[in-house]
Structure formats: C-alpha cells, structure tokens
Protein backbone atom coordinates (compact mmCIF):
# COMPACT_ATOMS: atom_id res chain seq x y z
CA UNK A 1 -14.72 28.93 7.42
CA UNK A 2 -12.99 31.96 9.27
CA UNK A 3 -13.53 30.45 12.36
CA UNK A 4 -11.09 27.24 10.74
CA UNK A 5 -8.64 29.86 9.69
CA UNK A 6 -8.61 31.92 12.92
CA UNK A 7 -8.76 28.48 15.21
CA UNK A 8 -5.48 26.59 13.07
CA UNK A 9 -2.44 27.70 11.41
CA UNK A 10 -2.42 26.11 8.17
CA UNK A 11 -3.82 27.42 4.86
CA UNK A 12 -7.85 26.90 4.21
CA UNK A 13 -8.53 26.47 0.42
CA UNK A 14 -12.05 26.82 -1.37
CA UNK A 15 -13.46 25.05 -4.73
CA UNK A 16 -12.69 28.59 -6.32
CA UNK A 17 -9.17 29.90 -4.58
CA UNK A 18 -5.58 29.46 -6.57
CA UNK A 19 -4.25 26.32 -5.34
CA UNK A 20 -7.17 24.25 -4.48
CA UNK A 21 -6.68 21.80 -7.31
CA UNK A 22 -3.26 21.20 -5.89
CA UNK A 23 -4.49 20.70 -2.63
CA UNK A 24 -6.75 18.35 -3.72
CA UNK A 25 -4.61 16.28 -6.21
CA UNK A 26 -3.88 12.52 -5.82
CA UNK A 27 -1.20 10.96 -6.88
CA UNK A 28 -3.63 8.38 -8.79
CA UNK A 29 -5.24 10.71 -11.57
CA UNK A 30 -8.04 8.99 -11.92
CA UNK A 31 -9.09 9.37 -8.80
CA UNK A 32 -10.61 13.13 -8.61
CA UNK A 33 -11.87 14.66 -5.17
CA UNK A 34 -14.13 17.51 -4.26
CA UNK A 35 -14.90 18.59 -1.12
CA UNK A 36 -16.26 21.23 -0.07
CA UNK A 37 -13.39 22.33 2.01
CA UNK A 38 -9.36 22.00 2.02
CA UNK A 39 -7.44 22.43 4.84
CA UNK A 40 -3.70 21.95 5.05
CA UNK A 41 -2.61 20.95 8.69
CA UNK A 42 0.83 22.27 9.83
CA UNK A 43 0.81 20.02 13.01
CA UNK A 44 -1.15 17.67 15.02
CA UNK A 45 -3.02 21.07 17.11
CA UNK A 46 -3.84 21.96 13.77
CA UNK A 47 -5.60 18.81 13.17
CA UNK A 48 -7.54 19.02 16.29
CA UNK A 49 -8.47 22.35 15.07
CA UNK A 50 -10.29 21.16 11.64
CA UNK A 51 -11.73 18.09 13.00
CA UNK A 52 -13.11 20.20 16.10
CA UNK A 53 -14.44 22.45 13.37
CA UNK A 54 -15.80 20.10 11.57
CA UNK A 55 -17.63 18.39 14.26
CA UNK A 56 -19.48 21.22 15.60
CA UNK A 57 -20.59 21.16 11.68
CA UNK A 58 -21.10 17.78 11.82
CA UNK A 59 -19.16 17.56 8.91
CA UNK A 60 -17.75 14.54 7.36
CA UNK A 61 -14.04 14.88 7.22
CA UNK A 62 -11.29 13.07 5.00
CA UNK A 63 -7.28 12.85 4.96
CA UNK A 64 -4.80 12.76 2.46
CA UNK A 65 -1.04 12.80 1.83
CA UNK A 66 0.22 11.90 -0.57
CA UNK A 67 -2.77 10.31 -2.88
CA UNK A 68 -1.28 7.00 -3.74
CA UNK A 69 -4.26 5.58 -2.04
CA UNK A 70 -6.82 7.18 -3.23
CA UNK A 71 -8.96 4.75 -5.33
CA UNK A 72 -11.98 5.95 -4.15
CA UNK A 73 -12.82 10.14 -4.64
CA UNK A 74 -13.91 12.41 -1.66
CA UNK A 75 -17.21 13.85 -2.48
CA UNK A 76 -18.27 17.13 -0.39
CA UNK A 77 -17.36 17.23 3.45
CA UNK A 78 -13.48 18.70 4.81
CA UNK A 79 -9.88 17.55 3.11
CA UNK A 80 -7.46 18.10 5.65
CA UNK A 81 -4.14 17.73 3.64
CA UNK A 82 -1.76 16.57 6.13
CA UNK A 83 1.49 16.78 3.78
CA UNK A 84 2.93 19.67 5.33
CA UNK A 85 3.23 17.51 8.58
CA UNK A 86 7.04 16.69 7.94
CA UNK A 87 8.46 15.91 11.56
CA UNK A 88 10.91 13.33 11.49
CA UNK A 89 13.50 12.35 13.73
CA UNK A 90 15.61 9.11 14.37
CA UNK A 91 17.21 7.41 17.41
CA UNK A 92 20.21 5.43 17.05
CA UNK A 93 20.51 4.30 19.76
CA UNK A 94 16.85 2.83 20.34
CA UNK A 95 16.72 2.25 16.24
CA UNK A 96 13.40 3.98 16.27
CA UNK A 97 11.50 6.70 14.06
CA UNK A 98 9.30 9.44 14.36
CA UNK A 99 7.57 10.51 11.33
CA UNK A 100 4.89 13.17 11.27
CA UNK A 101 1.88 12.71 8.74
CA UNK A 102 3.46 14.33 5.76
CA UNK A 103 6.54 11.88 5.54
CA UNK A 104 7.04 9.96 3.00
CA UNK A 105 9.79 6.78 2.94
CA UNK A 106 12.21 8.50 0.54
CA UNK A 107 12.54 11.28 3.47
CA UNK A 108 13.09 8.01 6.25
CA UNK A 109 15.50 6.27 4.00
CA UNK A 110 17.65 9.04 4.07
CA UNK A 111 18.13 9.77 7.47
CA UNK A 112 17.95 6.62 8.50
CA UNK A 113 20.96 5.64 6.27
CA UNK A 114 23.36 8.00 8.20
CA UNK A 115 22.67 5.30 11.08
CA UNK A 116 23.09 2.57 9.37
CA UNK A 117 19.82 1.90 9.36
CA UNK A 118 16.60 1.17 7.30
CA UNK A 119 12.35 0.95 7.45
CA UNK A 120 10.03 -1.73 6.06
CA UNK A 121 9.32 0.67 3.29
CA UNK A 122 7.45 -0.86 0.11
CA UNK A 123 8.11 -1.06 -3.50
CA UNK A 124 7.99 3.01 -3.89
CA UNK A 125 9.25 5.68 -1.42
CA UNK A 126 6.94 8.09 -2.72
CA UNK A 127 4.10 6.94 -0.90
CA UNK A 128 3.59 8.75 2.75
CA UNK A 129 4.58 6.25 5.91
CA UNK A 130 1.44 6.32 7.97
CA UNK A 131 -1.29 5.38 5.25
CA UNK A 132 0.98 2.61 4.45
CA UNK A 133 1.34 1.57 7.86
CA UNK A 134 -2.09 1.85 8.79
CA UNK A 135 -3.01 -0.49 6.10
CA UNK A 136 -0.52 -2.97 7.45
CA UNK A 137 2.60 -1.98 5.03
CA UNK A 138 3.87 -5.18 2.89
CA UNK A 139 7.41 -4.32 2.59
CA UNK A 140 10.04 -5.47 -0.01
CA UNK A 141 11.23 -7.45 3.03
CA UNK A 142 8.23 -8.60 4.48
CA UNK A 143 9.00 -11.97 4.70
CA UNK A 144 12.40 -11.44 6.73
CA UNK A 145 10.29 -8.76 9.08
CA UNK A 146 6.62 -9.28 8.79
CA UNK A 147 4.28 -6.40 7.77
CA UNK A 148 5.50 -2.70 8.70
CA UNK A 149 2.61 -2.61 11.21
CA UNK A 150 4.32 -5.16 13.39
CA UNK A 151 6.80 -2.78 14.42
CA UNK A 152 4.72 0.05 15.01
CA UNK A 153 5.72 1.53 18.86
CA UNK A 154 3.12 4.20 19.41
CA UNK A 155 0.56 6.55 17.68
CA UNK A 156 -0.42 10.05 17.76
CA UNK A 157 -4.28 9.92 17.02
CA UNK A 158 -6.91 12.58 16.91
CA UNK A 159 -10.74 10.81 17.40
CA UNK A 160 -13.64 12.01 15.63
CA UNK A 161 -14.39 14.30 18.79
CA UNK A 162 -10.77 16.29 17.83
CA UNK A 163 -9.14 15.06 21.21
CA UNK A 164 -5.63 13.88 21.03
CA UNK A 165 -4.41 10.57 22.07
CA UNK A 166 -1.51 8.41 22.50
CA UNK A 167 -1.80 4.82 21.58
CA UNK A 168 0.67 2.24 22.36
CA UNK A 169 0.17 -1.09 23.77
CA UNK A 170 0.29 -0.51 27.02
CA UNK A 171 -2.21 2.50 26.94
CA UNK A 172 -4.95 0.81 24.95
CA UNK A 173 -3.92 -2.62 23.47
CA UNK A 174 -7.29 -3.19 21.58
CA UNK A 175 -7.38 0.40 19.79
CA UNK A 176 -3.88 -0.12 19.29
CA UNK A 177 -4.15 -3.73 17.56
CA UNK A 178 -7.35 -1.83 15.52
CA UNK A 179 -4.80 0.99 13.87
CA UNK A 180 -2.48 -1.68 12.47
CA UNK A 181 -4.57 -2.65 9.33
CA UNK A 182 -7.62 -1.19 9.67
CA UNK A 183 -6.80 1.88 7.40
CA UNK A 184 -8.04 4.92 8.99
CA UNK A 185 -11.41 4.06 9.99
CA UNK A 186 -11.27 5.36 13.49
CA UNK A 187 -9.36 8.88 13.10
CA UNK A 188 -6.37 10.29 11.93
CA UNK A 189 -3.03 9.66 12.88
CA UNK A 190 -0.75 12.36 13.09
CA UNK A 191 2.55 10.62 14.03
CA UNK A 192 4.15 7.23 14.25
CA UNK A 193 7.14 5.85 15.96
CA UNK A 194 8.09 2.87 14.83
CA UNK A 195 11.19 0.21 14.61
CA UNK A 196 14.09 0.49 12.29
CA UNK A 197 16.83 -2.62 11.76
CA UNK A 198 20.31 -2.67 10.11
CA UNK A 199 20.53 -2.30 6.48
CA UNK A 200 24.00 -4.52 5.80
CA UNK A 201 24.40 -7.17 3.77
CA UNK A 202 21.52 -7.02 1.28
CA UNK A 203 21.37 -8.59 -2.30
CA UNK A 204 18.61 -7.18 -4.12
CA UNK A 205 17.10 -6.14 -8.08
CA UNK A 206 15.38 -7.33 -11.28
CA UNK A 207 15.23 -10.02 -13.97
CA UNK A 208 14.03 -8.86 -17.07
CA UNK A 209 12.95 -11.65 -19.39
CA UNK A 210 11.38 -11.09 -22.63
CA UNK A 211 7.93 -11.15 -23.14
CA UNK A 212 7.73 -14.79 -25.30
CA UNK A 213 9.71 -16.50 -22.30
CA UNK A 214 6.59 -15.51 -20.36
CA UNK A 215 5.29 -18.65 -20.01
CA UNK A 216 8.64 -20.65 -19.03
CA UNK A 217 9.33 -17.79 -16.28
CA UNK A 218 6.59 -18.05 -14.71
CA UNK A 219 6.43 -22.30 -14.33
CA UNK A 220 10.01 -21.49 -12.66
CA UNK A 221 8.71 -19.03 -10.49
CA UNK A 222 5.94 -21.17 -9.26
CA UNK A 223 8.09 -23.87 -8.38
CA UNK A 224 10.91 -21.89 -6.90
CA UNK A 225 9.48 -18.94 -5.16
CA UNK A 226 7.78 -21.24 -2.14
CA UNK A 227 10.79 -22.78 -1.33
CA UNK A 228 12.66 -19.48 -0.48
CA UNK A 229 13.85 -19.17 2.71
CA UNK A 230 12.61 -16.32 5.08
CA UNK A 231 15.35 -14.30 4.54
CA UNK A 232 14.38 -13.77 0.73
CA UNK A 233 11.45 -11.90 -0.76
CA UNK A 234 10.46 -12.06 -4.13
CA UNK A 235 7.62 -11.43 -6.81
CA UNK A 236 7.27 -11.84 -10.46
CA UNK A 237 4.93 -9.29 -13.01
CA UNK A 238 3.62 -9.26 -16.37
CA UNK A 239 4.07 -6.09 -17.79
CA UNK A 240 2.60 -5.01 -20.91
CA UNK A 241 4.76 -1.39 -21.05
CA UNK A 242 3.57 1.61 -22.63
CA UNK A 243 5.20 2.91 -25.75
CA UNK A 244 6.08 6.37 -23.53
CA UNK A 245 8.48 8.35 -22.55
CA UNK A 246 8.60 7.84 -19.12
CA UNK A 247 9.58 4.25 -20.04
CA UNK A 248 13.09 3.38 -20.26
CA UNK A 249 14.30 2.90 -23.62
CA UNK A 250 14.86 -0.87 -23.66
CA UNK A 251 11.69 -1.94 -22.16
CA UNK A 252 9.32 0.77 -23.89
CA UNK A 253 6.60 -0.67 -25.14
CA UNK A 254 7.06 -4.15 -24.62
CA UNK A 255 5.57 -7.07 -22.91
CA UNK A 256 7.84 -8.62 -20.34
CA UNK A 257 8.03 -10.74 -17.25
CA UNK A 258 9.85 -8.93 -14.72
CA UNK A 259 11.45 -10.65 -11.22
CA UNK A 260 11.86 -8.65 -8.48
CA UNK A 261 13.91 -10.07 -5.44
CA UNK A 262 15.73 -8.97 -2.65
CA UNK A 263 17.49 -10.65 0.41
CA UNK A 264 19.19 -10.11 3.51
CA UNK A 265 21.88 -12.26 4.89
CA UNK A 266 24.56 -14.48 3.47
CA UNK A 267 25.19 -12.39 0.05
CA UNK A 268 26.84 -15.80 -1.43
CA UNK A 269 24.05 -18.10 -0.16
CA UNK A 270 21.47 -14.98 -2.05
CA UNK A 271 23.02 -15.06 -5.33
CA UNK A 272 23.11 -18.96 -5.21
CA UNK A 273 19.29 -18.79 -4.32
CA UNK A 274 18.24 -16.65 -7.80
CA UNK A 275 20.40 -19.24 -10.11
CA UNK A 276 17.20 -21.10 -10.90
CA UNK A 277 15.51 -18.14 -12.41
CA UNK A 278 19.01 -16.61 -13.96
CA UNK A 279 18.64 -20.01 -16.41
CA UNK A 280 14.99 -20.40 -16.42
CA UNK A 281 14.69 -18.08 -19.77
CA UNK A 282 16.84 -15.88 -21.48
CA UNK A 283 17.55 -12.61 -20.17
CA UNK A 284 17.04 -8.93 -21.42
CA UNK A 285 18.65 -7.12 -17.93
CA UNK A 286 19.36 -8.03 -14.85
CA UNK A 287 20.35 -5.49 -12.23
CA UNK A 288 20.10 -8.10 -8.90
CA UNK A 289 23.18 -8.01 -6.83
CA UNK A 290 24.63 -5.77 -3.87
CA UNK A 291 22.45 -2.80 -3.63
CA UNK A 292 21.94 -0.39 -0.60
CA UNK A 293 18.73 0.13 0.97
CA UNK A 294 18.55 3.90 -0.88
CA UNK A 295 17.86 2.39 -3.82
CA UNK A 296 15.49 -0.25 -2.79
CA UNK A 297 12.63 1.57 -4.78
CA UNK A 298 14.67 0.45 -8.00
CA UNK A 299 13.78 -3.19 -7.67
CA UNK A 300 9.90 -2.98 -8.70
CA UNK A 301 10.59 0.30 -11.05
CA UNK A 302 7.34 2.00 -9.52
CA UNK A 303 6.09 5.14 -11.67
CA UNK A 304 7.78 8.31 -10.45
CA UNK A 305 5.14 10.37 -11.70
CA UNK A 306 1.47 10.68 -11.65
CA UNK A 307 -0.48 8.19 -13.49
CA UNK A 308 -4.27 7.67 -14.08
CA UNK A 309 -5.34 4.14 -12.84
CA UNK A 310 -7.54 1.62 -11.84
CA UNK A 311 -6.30 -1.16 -9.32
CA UNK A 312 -7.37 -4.56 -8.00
CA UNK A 313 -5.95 -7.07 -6.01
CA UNK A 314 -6.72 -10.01 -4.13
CA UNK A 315 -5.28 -13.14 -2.44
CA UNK A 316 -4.13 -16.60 -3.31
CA UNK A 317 -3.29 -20.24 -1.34
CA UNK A 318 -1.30 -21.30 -3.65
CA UNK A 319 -0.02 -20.71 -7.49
CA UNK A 320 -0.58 -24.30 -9.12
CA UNK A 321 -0.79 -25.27 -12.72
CA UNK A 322 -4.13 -24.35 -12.79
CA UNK A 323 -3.86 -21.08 -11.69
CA UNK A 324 -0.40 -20.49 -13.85
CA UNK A 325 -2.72 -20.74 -16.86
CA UNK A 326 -4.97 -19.47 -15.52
CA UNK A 327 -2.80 -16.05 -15.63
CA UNK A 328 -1.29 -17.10 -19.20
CA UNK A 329 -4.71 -17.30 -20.33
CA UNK A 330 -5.62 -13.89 -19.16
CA UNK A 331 -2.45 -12.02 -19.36
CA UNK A 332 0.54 -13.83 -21.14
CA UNK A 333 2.30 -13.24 -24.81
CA UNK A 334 -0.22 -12.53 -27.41
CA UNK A 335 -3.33 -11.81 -25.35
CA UNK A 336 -4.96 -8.42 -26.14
CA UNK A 337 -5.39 -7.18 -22.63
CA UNK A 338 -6.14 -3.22 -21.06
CA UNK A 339 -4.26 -4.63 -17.59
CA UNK A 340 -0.51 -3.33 -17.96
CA UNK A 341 0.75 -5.40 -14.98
CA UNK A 342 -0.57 -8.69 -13.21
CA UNK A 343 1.82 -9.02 -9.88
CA UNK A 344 2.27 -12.46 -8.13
CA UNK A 345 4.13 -11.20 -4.80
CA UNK A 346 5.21 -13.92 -2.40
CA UNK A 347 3.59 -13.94 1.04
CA UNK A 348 4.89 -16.20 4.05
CA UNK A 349 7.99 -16.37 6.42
CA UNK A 350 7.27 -13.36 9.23
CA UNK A 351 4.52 -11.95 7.21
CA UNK A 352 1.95 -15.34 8.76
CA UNK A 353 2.78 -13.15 12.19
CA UNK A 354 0.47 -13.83 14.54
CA UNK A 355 -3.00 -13.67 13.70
CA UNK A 356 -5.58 -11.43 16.13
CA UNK A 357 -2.63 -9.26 17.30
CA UNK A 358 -4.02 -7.05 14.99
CA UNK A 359 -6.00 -6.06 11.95
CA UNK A 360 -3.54 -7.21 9.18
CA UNK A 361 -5.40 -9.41 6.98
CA UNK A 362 -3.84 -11.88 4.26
CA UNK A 363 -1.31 -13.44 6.97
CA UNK A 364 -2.24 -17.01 5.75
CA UNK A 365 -2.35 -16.04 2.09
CA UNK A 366 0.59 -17.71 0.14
CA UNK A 367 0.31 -14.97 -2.91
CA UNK A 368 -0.85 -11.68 -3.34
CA UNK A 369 -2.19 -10.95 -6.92
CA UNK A 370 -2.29 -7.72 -8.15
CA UNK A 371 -3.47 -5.94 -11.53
CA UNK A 372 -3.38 -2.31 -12.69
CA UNK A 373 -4.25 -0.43 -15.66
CA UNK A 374 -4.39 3.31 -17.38
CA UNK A 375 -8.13 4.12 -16.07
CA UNK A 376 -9.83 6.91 -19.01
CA UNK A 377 -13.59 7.06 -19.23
CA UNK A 378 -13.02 4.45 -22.56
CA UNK A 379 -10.80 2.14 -20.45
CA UNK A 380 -12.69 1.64 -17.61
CA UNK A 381 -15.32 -1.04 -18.46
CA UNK A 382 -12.98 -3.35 -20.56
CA UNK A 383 -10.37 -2.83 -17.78
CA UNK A 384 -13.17 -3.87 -15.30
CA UNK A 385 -14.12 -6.41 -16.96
CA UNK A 386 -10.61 -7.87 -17.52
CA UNK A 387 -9.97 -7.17 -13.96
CA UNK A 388 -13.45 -9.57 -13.38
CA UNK A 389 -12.16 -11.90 -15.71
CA UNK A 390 -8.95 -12.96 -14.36
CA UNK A 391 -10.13 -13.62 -10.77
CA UNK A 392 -12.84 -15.43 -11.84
CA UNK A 393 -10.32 -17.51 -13.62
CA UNK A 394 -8.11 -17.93 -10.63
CA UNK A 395 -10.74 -18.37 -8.53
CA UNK A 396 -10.12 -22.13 -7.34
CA UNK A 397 -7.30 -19.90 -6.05
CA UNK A 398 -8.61 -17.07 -4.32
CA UNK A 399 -8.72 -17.20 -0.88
CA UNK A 400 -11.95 -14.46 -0.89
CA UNK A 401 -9.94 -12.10 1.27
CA UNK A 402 -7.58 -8.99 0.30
CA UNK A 403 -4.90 -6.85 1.45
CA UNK A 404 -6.70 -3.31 2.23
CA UNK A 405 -3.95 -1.64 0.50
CA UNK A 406 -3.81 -4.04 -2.46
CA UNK A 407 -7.72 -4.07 -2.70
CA UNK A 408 -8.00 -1.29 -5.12
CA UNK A 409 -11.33 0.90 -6.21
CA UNK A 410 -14.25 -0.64 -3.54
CA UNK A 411 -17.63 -0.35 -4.50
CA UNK A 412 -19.62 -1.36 -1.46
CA UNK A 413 -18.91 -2.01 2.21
CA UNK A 414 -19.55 -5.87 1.92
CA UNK A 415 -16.88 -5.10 -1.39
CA UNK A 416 -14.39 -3.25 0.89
CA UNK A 417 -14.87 -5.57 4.22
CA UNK A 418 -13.32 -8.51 2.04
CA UNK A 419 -10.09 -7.19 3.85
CA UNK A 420 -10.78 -8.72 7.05
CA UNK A 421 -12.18 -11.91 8.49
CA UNK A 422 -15.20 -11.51 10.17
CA UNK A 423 -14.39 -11.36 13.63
CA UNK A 424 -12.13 -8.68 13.22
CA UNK A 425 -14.37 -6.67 10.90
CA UNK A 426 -16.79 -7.27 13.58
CA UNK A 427 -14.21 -5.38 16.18
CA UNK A 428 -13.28 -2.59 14.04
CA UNK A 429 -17.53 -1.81 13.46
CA UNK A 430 -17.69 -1.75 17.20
CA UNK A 431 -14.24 0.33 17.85
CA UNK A 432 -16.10 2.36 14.66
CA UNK A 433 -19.90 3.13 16.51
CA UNK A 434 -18.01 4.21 19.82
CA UNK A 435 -15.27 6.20 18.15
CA UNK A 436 -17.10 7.40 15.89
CA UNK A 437 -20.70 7.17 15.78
CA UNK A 438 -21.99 9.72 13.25
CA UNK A 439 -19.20 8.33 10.70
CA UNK A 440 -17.40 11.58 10.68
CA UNK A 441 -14.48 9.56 8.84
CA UNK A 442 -16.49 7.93 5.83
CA UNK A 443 -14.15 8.07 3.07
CA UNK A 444 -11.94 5.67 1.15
CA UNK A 445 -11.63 1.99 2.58
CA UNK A 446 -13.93 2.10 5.90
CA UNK A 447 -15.82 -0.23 7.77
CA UNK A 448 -19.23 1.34 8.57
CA UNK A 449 -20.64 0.17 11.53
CA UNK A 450 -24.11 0.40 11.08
CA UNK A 451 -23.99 -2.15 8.10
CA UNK A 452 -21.94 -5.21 9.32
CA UNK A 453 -22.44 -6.51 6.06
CA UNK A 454 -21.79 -10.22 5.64
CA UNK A 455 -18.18 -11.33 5.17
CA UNK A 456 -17.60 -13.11 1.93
C-alpha cells in the first residue's frame, strides 16, 4: 500500500481508517461494498497509478462514483473512487463537453445553461455522466436524440495493463462502438467528450392522477403513448409512496399513477399532444408546461437522498390489453405489493438508432419496464418474488433482453448477458480476453469471457 500512496496523489483508505465507509458508500444502501482497498483518484495519472498497482498485484480492481449503480457489492480487490475527478469544460462554439469521471449531470446542466445549451441527461442529475453513458444513457429525451451514447466524441480510457488511451472513432472504431453500452467491462474511463444541443422551446412535467383512476390512466396511456411523435418522450408509473418525510405532503403515502412527459419543439403543438391524458382521469397535480432544462430532474421526482433498494427491469414489444392487466393484476389499486414503483417508459423515435454501431441494447424494444422497492433483509424475498411475479405475467411481452442500466441486481453472467444479443455479447467477451485477460475488472454488470454463456 505505500508504494500506491507514494506512486498517486489521491488519498488511500483501509477497512479500519476514518473515512473508509464514506469512501465506500453507494448511493443505493442496500448495496454494501468491501474491498480490501480504497483509493480516491485525483486525475486520470492517478488512475494509471492504482490500476498499475494493482496489476503487479494481480489484483482485481473496481470503480465507483457516485453509487447509483451499484446493485451488485464489491467484495475484496481495489475501489478506486473516481469522484474527485471533477474536470469539466464546455465549448460553445463546437457544443461539446468534457467531463472528468467525478461529474455528475447537475454539474453539466449548469454550465451548459450559460450557453444555451443542454446534455441527454436522465431522469436524475445526481447520477455521475460516464457510468450512465457507458451503459448507453436513456435520456428524458431519448426519443428526439437517441441514447446519450450516440453522441459520445471521444474517451479517455485506462486498460487493465494501466496504459492510457484515446478512443474515438477514427482511432479504434470497434473498441469505440464496445464502450457505448457495454458498461465498463473493458477499463475505466476517465473522461468523455461528448455532444450538447440547444435547450429552447421545451414543454415538459407530471400528471398526477389518483391512485383509483389507475386503471383508466393507464388504458389511455397504452393507446396514446405509441402514437407520439419523435419529438415527445413520455412514461407512466405506479407508485405506491411511502408514508415519509421525504415525500411531499400531498402525495405521502399514497398510491398514484404518475405521467411524466416532456417535448421539444412546437410548445402549442406539445400541449395539444398531452390533452388526451389531461381528460383521461381526474387529476391531483399537474406541473407539465414550459420548463427549462435545469429543472428537467423535476419531471420523474427521483429520490434526492440515499435509499436502500432492490431494482429490476426488463423490455417489452408492445403494451396490449394483455399485458395492461397484466400490470393491474400485479401492481394496480388494492393489490398488497412490496414494489413501490412499476415504470412503463416509452422507447422508439431516435432511440431504434442503428443497430451494431454499438453495444446499446433494447433499440427495437417498444417499452422499458421497470420496478423498484425498499430492499431490508425482511423485504428482499417477497420483493423478489413480486419482482418474479410480474414478468412472468408480462411475459407474452417480454422481449428476453434488458437495458444494462435498467437490469438491476444480476445474479449470474448468463443473468447479466440478457443485455445484449448474442453477437455483440460475443464481441465484447473477445474485446474482454484481449483487454483484459485475467478479469482484472470483474465487478458489477460484466461480461466474462471465459463463460460465453448462452444468450437467452
């Protein structure tokens, strides 16, 4: 270990020293780590330092940020905490970022305003821009846009051997096209440049219906949300709200259905496009209308602090009367359920891309479903087994795919390689046993290549 701290310049934390549990934390509390080791890089040398360190160890070696995708605990092995890695710059002229490792969207979003300007930043800007990017990013725009990773210029990357690379591409097309949705299997990326676009005109919020209009809200959203044009995006949740504090006072511990939308364009022709679901139901709030890009993390009403949880997620073709009750079966008014949110998202418009550009799975998926719930040692196994419940219920559905950062706690690698099709699972194990061929990088959703497990 003093050869770490003498070699980089960032702080080197043991299991017993003040601050390691900080170090350590994600932003899911369920999801506990312990390594052996905790390093936290200042800059990208620093990063070649610990994974240089680490290799002559032959030490495995995670990453983390900011935690909010950490479904899946680091067990022994080197942390290197990368959010101390805060460079970020923007170019007006080019309408381009460069965001170190550390950087999370609410820090982009601000500077990026003073240009006029805006990212494909999800439903949060807590989370940190490079894991989401990595994992393809499905912004609150997607739709207009296409996944974040589609815009993603160049790469700084550091390979398992702690050498430093630039990928664009030009440089290296096919490790290039592998860092766009494959999630971190191949190294660590310690900055991103990437494409911003002009924030004007957008017409954005939430419905809040009550909880008995569950039903009737989501029919309407099923027959109204595929017919959106590109320049809309939109997704509707059933929320079963905790009788909490950190609840707003109307909603607080309630079940409701909750539409999020937003749009960018014609504000008239966006306000016209949401009347179907304004007189759908009756409505408790509804906060949709001009709203800058700022505050585009108020739409989905992510939580701002810490929470313990268990996720899953998987993909749809379509949302049919089946599959609606299907969901009301599972998760609508009067059903005694652990899962505090089931999320339909709609997919399509730019996010069908171009498939094989890259490793973005999901591009032919026409919903994303998505369920969370409080994870405590007593809530795990009924939330599990709700969790198992619904998408066997939905399964005429399911499309047998995910969207890595949708997927939620993995529990194999045939479990975690339902996020690609098998060709390109089969590309990313190869880019995997030359990059890295004693899986130095082993943690949270990887592809190991000595398994090629069967895609199902």
């Amino acid at each position: 270990m003093s050869e770490l701290r003498f070699a980089a310049k960032g702080p080197v934390f043991q299991p017993s020293d003040p601050g390691f549990a900080a170090e350590i934390a994600a932003f899911n509390l369920a999801t506990i780590h312990s390594p052996d080791l905790v390093f936290g890089a200042l800059d990208a040398s620093d990063v070649v330092a610990a994974v240089q360190w680490a290799a002559a160890r032959q030490l495995p070696v995670a990453v983390q940020s900011t935690g909010h995708g950490a479904t899946n605990p680091i067990e022994g092995g080197l942390l290197i905490s990368t959010r101390r890695m805060l460079e970020l710059s923007v170019d007006p002229i080019e309408q381009t970022a460069r965001v170190g490792a550390g950087v999370t969207w609410k820090a982009v979003a601000k500077v990026a305003a003073l240009h006029g300007l805006m990212g494909l930043s999800g439903s949060t800007f807590d989370v940190g821009v490079i894991g989401y990017t990595l994992g393809g990013g499905l912004p609150v725009l997607g739709r207009k846009y296409g996944f974040a990773s589609d815009h993603v210029v160049s790469m700084d990357f550091v390979t398992a051997d702690g050498n430093l690379h630039v990928v664009d591409a030009e440089s290296d097309p096919e490790l290039f096209a592998l860092l766009r949705g494959g999630k971190g299997n191949l190294g660590i990326v310690t900055a991103l440049e990437f494409r911003l676009f002009p924030d004007h005109r957008l017409y954005a919020g939430g419905i809040y219906y009550p909880g008995e209009s569950a039903g009737d809200v989501l029919e309407a959203f099923a027959a109204w949300a595929p017919g959106l044009p590109e320049d809309a995006s939109a997704s509707l949740a059933l929320m079963r709200l905790p009788d909490a504090e950190t609840v707003p006072e109307p909603v607080r511990g309630k079940f409701l259905a909750h539409l999020r939308y937003a749009h960018q364009g014609d504000i008239v022709q966006a306000a016209r496009l949401l009347e179907p679901m304004r007189a759908c139901a009756p409505i408790m709030m509804d906060s949709a209308g001009l709203l800058p890009y700022q505050r585009f993390e108020t739409i989905h009403q992510d939580p701002e602090q810490p929470v313990p949880v268990r996720e899953s997620g998987f993909l749809l073709s379509g949302l049919d009367a089946g599959a609606v009750a299907a969901i009301l079966e599972h998760l609508g008014p009067g059903v005694d359920s652990p899962v505090l949110m089931g999320e339909i998202r709609l997919m399509g418009g730019a996010l069908r891309g171009v498939p094989g550009t890259d490793c973005v799975g999901g591009r032919d998926a026409a919903f994303s479903f998505f369920m969370v719930g409080i994870a405590t040692p007593d809530t795990l196994e009924p939330l599990q087994q709700a969790f198992s419940g619904v998408r066997a219920a939905l399964e005429p559905s399911v499309t047998g795919r995910t969207f890595v950062n949708l997927h939620g706690h993995s529990t194999d690698a045939a479990d975690r390689a339902r996020a690609w099709d098998e060709a390109t699972y089969r590309r990313l194990a190869a880019a995997k046993a030359a990059l890295d061929p004693l899986n130095t990088f082993r943690f949270g959703h990887v592809v190991e290549a000595a398994a090629l497990p069967a895609v199902v």
